[in-house]
C-alpha atoms as a PDB file:
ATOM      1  CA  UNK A   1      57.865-194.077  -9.192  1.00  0.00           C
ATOM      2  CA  UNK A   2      60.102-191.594  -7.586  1.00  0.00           C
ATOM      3  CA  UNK A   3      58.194-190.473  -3.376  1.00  0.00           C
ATOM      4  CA  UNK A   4      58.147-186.187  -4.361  1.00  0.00           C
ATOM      5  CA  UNK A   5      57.390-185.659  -0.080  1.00  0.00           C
ATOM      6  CA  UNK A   6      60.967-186.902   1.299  1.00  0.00           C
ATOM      7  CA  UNK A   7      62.185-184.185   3.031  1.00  0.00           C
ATOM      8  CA  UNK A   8      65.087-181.776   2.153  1.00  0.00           C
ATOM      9  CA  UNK A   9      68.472-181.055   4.726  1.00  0.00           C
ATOM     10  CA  UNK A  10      68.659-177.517   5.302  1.00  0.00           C
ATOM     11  CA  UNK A  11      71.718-176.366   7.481  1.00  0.00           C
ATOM     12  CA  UNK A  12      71.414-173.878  10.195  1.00  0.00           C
ATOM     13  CA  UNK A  13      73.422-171.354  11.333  1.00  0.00           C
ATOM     14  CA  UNK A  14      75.902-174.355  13.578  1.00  0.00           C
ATOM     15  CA  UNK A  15      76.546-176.230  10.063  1.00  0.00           C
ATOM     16  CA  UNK A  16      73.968-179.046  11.399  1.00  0.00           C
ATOM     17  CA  UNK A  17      71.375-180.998   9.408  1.00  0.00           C
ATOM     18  CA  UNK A  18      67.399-179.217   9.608  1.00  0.00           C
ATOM     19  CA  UNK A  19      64.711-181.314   8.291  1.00  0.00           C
ATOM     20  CA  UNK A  20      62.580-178.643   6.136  1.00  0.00           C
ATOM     21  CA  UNK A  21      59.427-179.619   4.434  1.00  0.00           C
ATOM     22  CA  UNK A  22      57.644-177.301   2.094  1.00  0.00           C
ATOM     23  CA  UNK A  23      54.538-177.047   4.627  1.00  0.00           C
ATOM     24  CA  UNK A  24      56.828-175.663   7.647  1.00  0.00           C
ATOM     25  CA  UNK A  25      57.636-172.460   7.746  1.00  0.00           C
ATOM     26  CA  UNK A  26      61.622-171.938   8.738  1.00  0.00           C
ATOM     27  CA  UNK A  27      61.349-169.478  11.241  1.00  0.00           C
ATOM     28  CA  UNK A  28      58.752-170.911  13.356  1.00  0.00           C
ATOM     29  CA  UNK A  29      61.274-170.748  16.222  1.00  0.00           C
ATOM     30  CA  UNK A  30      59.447-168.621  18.511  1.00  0.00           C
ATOM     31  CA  UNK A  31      60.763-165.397  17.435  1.00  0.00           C
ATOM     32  CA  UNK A  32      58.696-163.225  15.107  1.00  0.00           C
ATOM     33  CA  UNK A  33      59.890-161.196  11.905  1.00  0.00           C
ATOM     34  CA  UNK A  34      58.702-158.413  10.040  1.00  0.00           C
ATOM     35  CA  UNK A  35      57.012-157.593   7.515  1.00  0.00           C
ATOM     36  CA  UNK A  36      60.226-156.008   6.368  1.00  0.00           C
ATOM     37  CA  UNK A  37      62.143-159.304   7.147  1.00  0.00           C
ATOM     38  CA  UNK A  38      62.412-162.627   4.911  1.00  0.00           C
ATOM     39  CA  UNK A  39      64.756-165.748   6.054  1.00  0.00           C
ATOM     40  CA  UNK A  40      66.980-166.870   3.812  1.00  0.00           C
ATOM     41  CA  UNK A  41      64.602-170.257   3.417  1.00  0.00           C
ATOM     42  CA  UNK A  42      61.573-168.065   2.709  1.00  0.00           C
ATOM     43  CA  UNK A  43      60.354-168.028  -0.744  1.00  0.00           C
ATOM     44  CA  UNK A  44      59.868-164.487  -2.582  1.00  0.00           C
ATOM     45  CA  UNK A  45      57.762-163.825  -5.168  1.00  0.00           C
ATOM     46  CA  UNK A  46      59.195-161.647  -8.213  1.00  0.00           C
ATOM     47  CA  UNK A  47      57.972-160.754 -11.884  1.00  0.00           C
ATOM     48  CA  UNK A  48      59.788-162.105 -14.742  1.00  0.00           C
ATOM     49  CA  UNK A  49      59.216-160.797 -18.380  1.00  0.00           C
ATOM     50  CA  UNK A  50      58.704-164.671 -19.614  1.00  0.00           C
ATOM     51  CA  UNK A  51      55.918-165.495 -16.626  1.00  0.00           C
ATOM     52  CA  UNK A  52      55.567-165.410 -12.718  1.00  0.00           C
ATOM     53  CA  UNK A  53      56.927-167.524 -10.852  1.00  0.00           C
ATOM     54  CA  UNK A  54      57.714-168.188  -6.938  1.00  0.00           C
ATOM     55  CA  UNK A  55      61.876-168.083  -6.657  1.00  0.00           C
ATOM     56  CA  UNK A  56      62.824-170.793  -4.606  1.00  0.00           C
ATOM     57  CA  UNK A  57      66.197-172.322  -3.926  1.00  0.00           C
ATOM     58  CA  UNK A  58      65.224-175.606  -5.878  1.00  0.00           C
ATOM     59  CA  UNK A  59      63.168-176.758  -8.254  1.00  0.00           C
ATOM     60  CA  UNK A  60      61.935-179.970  -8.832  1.00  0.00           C
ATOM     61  CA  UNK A  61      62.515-181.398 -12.766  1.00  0.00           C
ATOM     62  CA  UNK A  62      58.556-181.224 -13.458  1.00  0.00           C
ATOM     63  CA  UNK A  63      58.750-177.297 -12.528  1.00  0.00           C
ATOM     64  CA  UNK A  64      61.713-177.334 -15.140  1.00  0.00           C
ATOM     65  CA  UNK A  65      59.957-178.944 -17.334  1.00  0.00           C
ATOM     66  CA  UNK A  66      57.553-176.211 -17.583  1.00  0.00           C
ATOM     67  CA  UNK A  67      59.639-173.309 -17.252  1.00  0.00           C
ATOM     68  CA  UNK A  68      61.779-174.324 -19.949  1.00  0.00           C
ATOM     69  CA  UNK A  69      59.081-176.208 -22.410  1.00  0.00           C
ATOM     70  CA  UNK A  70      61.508-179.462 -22.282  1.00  0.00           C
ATOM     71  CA  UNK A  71      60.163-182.896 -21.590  1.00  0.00           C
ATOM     72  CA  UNK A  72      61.594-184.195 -18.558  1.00  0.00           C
ATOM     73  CA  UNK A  73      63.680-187.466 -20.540  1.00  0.00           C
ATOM     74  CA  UNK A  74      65.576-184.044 -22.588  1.00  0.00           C
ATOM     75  CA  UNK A  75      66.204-182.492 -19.564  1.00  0.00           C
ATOM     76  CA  UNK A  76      67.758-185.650 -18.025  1.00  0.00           C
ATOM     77  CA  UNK A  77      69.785-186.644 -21.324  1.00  0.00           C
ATOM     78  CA  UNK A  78      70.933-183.023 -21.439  1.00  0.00           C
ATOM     79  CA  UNK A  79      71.776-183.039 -17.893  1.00  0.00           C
ATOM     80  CA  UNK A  80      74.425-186.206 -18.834  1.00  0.00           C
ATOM     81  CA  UNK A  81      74.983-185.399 -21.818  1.00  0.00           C
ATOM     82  CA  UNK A  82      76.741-181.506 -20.314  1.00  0.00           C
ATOM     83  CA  UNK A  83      77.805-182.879 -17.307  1.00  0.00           C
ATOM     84  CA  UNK A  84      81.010-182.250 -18.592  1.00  0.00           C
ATOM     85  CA  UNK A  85      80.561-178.738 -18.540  1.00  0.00           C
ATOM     86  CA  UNK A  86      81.150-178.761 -14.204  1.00  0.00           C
ATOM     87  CA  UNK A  87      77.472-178.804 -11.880  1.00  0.00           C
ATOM     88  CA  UNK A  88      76.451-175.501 -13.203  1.00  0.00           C
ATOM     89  CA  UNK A  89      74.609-177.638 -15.884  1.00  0.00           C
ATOM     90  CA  UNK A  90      73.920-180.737 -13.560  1.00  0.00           C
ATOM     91  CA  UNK A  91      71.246-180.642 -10.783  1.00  0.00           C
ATOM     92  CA  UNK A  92      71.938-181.743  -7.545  1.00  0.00           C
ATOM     93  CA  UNK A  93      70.064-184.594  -5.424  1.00  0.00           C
ATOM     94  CA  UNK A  94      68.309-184.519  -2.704  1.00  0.00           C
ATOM     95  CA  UNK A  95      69.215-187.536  -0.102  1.00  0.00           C
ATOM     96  CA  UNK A  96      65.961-189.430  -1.791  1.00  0.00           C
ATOM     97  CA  UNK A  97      67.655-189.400  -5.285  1.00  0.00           C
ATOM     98  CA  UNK A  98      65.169-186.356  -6.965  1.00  0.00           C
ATOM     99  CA  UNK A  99      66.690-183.808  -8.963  1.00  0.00           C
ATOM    100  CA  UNK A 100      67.406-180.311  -7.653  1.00  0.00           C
ATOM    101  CA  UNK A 101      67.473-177.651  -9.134  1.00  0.00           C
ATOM    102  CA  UNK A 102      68.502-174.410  -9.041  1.00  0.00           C
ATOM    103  CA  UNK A 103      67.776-171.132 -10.960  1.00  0.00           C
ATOM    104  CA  UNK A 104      71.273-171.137 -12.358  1.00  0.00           C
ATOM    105  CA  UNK A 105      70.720-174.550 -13.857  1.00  0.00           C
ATOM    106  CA  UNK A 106      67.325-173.050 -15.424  1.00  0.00           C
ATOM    107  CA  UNK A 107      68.910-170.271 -17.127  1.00  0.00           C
ATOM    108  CA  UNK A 108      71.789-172.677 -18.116  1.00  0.00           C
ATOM    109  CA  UNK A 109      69.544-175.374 -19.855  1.00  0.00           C
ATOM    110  CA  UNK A 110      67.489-172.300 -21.501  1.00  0.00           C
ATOM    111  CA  UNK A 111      71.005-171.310 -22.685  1.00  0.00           C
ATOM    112  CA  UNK A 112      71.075-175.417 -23.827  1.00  0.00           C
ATOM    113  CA  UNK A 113      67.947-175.233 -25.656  1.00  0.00           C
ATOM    114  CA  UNK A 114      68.852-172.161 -27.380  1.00  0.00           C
ATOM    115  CA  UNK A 115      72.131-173.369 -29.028  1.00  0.00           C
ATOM    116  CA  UNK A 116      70.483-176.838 -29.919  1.00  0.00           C
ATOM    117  CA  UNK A 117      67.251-175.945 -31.047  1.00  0.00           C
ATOM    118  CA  UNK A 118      67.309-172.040 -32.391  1.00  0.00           C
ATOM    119  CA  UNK A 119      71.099-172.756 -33.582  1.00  0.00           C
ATOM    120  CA  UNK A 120      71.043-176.056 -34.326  1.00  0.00           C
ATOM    121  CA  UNK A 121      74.315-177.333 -33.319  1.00  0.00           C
ATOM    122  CA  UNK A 122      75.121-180.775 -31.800  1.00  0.00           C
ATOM    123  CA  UNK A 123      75.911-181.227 -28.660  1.00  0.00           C
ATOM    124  CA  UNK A 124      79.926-181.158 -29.536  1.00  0.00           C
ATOM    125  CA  UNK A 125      79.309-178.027 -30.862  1.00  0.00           C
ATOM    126  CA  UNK A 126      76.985-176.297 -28.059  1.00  0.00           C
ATOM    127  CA  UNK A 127      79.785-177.912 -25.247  1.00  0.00           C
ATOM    128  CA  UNK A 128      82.730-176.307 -27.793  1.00  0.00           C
ATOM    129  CA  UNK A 129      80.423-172.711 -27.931  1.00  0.00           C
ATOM    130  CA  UNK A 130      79.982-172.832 -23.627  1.00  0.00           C
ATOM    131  CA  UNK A 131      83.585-173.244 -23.774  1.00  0.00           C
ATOM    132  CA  UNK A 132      84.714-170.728 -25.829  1.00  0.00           C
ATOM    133  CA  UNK A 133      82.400-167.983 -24.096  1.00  0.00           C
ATOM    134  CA  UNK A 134      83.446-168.744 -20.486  1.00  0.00           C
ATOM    135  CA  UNK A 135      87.163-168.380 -22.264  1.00  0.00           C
ATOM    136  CA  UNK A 136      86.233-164.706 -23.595  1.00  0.00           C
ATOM    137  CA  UNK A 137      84.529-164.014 -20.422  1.00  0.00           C
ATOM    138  CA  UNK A 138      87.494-164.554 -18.091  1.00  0.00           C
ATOM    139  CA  UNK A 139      89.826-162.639 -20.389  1.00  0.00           C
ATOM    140  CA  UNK A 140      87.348-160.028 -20.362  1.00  0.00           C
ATOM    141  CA  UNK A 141      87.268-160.516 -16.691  1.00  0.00           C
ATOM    142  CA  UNK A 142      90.874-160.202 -16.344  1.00  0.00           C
ATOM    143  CA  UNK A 143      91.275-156.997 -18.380  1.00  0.00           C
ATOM    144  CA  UNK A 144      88.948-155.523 -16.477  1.00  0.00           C
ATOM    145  CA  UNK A 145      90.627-155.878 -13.420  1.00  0.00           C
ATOM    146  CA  UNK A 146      94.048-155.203 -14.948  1.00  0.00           C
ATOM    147  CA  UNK A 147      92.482-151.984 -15.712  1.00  0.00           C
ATOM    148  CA  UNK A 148      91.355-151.378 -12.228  1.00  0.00           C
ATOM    149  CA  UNK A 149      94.851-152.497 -10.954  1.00  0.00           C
ATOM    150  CA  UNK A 150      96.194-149.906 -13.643  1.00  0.00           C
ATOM    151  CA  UNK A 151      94.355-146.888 -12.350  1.00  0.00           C
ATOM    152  CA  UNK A 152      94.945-147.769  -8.824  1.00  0.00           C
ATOM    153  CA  UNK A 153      99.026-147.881  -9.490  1.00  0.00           C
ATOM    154  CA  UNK A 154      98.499-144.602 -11.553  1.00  0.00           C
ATOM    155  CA  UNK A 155      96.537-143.072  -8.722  1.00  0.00           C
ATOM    156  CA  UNK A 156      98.870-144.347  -6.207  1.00  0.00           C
ATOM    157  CA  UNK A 157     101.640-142.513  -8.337  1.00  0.00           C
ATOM    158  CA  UNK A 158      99.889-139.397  -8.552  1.00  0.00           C
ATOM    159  CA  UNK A 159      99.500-139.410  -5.244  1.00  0.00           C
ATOM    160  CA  UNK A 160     103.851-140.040  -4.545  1.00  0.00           C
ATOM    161  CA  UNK A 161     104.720-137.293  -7.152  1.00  0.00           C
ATOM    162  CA  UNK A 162     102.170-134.911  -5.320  1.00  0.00           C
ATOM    163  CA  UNK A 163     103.708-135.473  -1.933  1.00  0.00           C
ATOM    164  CA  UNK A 164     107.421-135.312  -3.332  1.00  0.00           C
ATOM    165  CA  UNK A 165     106.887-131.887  -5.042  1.00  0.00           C
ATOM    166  CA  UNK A 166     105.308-130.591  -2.256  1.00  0.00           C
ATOM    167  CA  UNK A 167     108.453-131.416   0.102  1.00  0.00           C
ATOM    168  CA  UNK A 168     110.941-129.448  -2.128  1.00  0.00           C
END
């Protein structure tokens, strides 16, 4: 049985190692925020169309679980199984060995779960589909900025005829 209560590195503002457990609050350091104010550590509540839920940083792999209606030996075999696919898809560890999570790896094994059980494709094909859309989305990406570079030249050229007719 995996200990849930080890505690979780946090790094300050030096780059050096903070012990943080859930029950601490981060900016118990003698000075006092706002109202107005949230640290960085501090979690925030927010309204999602699917259901409520506190955003942390991480999430442990029974709060996946329920988030994403997965059992936790899917989301473990999916985890390997994609790990291909770079750490956007993998959870990290803490220094105990429990699974991390993040929100990004929540939307991306919702975005798993959608191409393997409302599409139906194996797992070659849902790795092949990831592929292919980050492929379309960084030439999308790059059009769009070699249509910002465009205008820029094209406004920078404007700008050189403007001042060479007005010298003659």
């Amino acid at each position: 049985m995996i200990d849930d209560s080890e505690d979780i590195l946090v790094w300050d503002s030096e780059n050096n190692p903070v012990p943080s457990n859930e029950d601490q609050n981060p900016s118990d350091d003698g000075m006092e925020t706002s109202n107005n104010e949230t640290s960085a550590n501090d979690a925030e509540y927010t309204e999602e169309t699917d259901n409520s839920v506190y955003e942390k940083k991480y999430y442990k792999i029974s709060e996946v679980e329920s988030i994403i209606g997965e059992t936790q030996p899917t989301i473990r075999f999916w985890e390997d199984a994609f790990a291909e696919l770079g750490k956007n898809f993998c959870s990290q560890r803490s220094r105990g060995g429990t699974r991390k999570f993040t929100k990004e790896n929540i939307e991306n094994l919702k975005l798993l779960k959608f191409l393997l059980r409302e599409r139906r494709l194996t797992i070659e094909g849902a790795i092949s589909e990831i592929k292919n859309e980050k492929r379309r989305n960084a030439k999308e990406r790059a059009l769009i900025l070699l249509n910002e570079t465009k205008s820029e030249l094209n406004s920078l050229i404007d700008a050189y005829n403007l001042i060479l007719h007005q010298k003659c």
